[in-house]
C-alpha atoms as a PDB file:
ATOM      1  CA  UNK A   1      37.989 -10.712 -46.932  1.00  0.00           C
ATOM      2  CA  UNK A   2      35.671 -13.641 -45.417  1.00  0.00           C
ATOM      3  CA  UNK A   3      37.687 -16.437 -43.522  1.00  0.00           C
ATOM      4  CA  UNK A   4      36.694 -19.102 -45.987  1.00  0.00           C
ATOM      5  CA  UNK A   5      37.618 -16.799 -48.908  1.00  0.00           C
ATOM      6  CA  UNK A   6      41.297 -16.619 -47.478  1.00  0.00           C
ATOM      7  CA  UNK A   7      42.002 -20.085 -47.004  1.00  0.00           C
ATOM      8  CA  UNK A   8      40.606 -20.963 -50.176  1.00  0.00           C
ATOM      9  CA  UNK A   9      42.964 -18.423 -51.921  1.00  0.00           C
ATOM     10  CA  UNK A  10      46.002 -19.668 -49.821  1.00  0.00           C
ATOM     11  CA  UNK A  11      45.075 -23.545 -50.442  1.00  0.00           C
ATOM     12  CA  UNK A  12      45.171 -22.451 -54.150  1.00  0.00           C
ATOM     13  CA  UNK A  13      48.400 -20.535 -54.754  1.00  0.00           C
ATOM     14  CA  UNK A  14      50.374 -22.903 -52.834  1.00  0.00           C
ATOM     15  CA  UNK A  15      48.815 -26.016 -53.538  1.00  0.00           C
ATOM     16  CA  UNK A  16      47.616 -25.534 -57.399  1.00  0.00           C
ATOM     17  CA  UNK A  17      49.963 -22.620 -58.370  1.00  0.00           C
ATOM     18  CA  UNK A  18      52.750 -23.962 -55.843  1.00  0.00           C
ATOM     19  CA  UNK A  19      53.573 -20.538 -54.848  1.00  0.00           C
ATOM     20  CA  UNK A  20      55.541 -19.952 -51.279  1.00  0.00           C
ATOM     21  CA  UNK A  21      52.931 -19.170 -48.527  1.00  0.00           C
ATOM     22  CA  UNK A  22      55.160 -16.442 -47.669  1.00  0.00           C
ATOM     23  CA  UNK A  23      54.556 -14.522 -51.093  1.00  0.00           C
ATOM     24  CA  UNK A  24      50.224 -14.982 -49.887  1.00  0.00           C
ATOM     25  CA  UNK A  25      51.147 -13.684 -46.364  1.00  0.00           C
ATOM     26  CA  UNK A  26      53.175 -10.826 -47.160  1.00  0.00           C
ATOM     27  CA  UNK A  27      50.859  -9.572 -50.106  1.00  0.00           C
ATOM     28  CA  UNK A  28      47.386 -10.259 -47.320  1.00  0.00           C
ATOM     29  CA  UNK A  29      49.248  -8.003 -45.202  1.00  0.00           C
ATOM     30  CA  UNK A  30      50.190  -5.405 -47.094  1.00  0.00           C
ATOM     31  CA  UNK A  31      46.914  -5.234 -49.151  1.00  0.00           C
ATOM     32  CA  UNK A  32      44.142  -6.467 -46.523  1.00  0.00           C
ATOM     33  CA  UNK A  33      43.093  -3.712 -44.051  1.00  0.00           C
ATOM     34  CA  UNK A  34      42.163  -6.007 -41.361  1.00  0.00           C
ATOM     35  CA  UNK A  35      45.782  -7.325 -41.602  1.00  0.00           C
ATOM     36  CA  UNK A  36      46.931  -9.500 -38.045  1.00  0.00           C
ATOM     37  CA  UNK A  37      50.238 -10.630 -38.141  1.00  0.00           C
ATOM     38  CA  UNK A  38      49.212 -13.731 -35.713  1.00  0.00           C
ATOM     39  CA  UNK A  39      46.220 -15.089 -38.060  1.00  0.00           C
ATOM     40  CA  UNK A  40      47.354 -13.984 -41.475  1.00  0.00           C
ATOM     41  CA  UNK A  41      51.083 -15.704 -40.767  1.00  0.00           C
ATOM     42  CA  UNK A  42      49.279 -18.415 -38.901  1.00  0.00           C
ATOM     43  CA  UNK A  43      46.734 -18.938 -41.727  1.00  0.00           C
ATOM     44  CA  UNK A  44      49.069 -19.129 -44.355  1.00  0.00           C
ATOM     45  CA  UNK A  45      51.493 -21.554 -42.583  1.00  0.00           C
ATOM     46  CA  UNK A  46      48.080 -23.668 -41.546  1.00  0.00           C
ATOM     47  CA  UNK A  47      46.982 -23.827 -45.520  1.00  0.00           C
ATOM     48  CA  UNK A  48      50.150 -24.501 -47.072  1.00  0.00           C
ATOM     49  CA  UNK A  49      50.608 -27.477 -44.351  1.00  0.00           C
ATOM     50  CA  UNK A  50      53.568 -26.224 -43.052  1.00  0.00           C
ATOM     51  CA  UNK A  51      52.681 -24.416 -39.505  1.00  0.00           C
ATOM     52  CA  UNK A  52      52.592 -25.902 -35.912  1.00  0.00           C
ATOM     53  CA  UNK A  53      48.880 -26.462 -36.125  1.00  0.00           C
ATOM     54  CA  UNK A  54      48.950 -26.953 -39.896  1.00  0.00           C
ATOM     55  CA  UNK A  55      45.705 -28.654 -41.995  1.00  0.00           C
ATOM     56  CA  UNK A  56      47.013 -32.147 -43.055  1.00  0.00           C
ATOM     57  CA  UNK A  57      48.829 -32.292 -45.879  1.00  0.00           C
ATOM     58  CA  UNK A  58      46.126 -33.495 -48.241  1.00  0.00           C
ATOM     59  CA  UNK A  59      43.916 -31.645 -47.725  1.00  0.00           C
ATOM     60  CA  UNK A  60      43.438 -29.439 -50.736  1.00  0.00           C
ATOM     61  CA  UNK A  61      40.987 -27.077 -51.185  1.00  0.00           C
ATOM     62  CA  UNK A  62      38.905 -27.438 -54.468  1.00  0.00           C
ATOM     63  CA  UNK A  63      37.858 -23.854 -55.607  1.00  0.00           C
ATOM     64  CA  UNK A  64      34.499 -25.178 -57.215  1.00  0.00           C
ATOM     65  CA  UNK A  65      33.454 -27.064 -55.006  1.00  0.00           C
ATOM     66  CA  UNK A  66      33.860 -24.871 -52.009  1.00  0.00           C
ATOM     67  CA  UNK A  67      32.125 -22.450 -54.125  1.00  0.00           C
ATOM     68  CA  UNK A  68      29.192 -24.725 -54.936  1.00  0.00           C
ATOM     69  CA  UNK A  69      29.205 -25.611 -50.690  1.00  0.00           C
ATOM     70  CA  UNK A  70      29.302 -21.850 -49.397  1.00  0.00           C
ATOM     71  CA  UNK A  71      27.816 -20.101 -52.028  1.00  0.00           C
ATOM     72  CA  UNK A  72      25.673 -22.210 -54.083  1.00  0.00           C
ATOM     73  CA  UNK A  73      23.264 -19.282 -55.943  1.00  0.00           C
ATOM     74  CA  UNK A  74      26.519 -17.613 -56.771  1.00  0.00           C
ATOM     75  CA  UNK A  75      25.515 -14.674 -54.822  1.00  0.00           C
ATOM     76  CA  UNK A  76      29.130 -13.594 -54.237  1.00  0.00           C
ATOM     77  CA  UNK A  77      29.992 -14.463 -57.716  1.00  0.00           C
ATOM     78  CA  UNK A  78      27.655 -12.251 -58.925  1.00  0.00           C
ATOM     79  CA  UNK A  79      28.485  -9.127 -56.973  1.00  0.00           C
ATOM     80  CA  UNK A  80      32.241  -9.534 -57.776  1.00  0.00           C
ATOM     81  CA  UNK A  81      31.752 -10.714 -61.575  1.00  0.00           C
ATOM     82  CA  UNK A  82      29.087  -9.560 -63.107  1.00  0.00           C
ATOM     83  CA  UNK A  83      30.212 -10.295 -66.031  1.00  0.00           C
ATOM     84  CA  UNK A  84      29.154 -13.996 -65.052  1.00  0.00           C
ATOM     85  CA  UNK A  85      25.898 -12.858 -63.553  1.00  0.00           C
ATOM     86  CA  UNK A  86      23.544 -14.225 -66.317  1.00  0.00           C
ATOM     87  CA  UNK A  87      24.825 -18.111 -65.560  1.00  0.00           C
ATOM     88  CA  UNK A  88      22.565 -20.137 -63.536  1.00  0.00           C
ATOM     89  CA  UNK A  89      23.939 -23.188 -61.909  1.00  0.00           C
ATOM     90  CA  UNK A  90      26.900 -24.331 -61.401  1.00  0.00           C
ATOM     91  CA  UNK A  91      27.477 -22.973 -64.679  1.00  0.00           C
ATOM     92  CA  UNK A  92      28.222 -19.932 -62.189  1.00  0.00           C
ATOM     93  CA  UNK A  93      30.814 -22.027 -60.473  1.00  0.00           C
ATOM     94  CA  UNK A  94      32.442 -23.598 -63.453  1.00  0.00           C
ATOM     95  CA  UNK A  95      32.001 -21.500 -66.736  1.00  0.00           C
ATOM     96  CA  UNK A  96      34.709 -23.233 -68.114  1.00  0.00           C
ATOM     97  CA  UNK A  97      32.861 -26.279 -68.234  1.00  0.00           C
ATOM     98  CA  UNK A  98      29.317 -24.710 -69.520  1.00  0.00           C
ATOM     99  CA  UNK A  99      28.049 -25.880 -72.300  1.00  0.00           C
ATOM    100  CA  UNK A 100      28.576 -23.468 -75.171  1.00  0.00           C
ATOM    101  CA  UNK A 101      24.723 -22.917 -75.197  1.00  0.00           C
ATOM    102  CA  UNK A 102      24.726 -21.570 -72.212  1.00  0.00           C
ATOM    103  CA  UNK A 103      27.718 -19.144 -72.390  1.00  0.00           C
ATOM    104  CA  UNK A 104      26.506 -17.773 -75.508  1.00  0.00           C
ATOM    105  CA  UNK A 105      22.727 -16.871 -73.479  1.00  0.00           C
ATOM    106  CA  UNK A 106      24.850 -15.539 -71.057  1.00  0.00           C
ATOM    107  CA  UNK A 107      26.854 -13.393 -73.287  1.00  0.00           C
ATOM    108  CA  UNK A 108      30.347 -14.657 -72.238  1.00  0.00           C
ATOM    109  CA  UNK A 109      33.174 -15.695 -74.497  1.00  0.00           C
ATOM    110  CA  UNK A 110      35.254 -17.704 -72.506  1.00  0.00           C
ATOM    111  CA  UNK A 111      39.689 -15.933 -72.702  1.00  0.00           C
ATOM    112  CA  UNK A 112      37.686 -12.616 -73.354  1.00  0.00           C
ATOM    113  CA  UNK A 113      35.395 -11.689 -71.113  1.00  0.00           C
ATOM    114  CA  UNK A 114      36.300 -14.482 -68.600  1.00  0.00           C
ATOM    115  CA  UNK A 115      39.921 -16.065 -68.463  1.00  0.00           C
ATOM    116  CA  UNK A 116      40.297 -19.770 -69.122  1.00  0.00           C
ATOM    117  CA  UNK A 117      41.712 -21.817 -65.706  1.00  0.00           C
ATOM    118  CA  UNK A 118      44.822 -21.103 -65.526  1.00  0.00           C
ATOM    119  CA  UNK A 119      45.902 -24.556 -63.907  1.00  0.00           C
ATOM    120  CA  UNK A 120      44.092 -27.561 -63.731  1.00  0.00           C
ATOM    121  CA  UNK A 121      42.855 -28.678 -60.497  1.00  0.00           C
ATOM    122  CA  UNK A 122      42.930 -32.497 -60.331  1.00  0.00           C
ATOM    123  CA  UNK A 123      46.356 -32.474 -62.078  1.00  0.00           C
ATOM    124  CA  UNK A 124      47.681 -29.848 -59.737  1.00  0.00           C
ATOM    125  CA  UNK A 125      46.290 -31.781 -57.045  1.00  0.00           C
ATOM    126  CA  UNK A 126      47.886 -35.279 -57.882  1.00  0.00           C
ATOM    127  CA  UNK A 127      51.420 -33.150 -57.948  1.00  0.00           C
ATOM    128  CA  UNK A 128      51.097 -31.694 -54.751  1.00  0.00           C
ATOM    129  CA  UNK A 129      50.540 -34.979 -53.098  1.00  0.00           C
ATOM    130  CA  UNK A 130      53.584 -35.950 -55.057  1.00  0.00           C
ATOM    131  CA  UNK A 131      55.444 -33.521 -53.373  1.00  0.00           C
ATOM    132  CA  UNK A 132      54.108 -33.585 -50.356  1.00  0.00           C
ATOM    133  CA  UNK A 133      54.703 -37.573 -49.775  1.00  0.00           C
ATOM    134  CA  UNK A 134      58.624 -36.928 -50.432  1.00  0.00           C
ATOM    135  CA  UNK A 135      58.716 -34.826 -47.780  1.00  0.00           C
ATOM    136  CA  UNK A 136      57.056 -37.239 -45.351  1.00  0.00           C
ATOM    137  CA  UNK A 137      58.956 -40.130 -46.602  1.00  0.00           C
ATOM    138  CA  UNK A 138      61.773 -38.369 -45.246  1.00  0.00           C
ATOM    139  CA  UNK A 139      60.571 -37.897 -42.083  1.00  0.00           C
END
């Protein structure tokens, strides 16, 4: 799994699904075959903000948008869901937000052949700062 894929998955679980970076880290290891203990433990401490060199505490990945950045034809969208294939545009990065024209073209019913967000980034993303500034208040 690319770099960049692996931090955006980590920043995700435990900052939008609030998931304990240890569940991400044991489950890259066992299922990843290019599994290090040093990177994948460091990684994962890193992207949920909790390591010795960890990414500041704000700093939350946004799925899309790192989408739209590092992959902005969708090329890796397309190999791995082809079921979103005929989207153009950051309709590819968002079908959730397509306009209903354009996931009917595409053949796509969004909760059938494409599962609704299950979390809401912005929201998710106000909570963890939340969270996060308790924790530094008490420091």
């Amino acid at each position: 799994m690319h770099n960049r894929c692996r931090m955006i998955v980590a920043s995700f679980l435990v900052k939008d699904l609030i998931i304990d970076w240890r569940w991400g880290e044991r489950a890259f290891m066992e299922r990843l075959v290019d599994g290090d203990l040093a990177a994948n433990n460091g990684g994962w401490q890193w992207a949920s903000s909790s390591g010795c060199d960890a990414q500041p505490y704000f700093r939350i990945f946004n799925p899309v948008t790192q989408s739209e950045k590092f992959d902005p034809k969708g090329k890796f969208i397309k190999r791995y869901l082809p079921q979103l294939a005929a989207l153009d545009g950051a309709d590819i990065h968002a079908p959730w937000e397509a306009k209903p024209l354009a996931l009917q073209a595409a053949g796509i019913t969004l909760g059938k052949d494409y599962p609704l967000p299950v979390v809401n980034h912005a929201e998710a993303r106000e909570k963890t700062l939340a969270r996060y500034a308790v924790v530094k208040k008490t420091s």
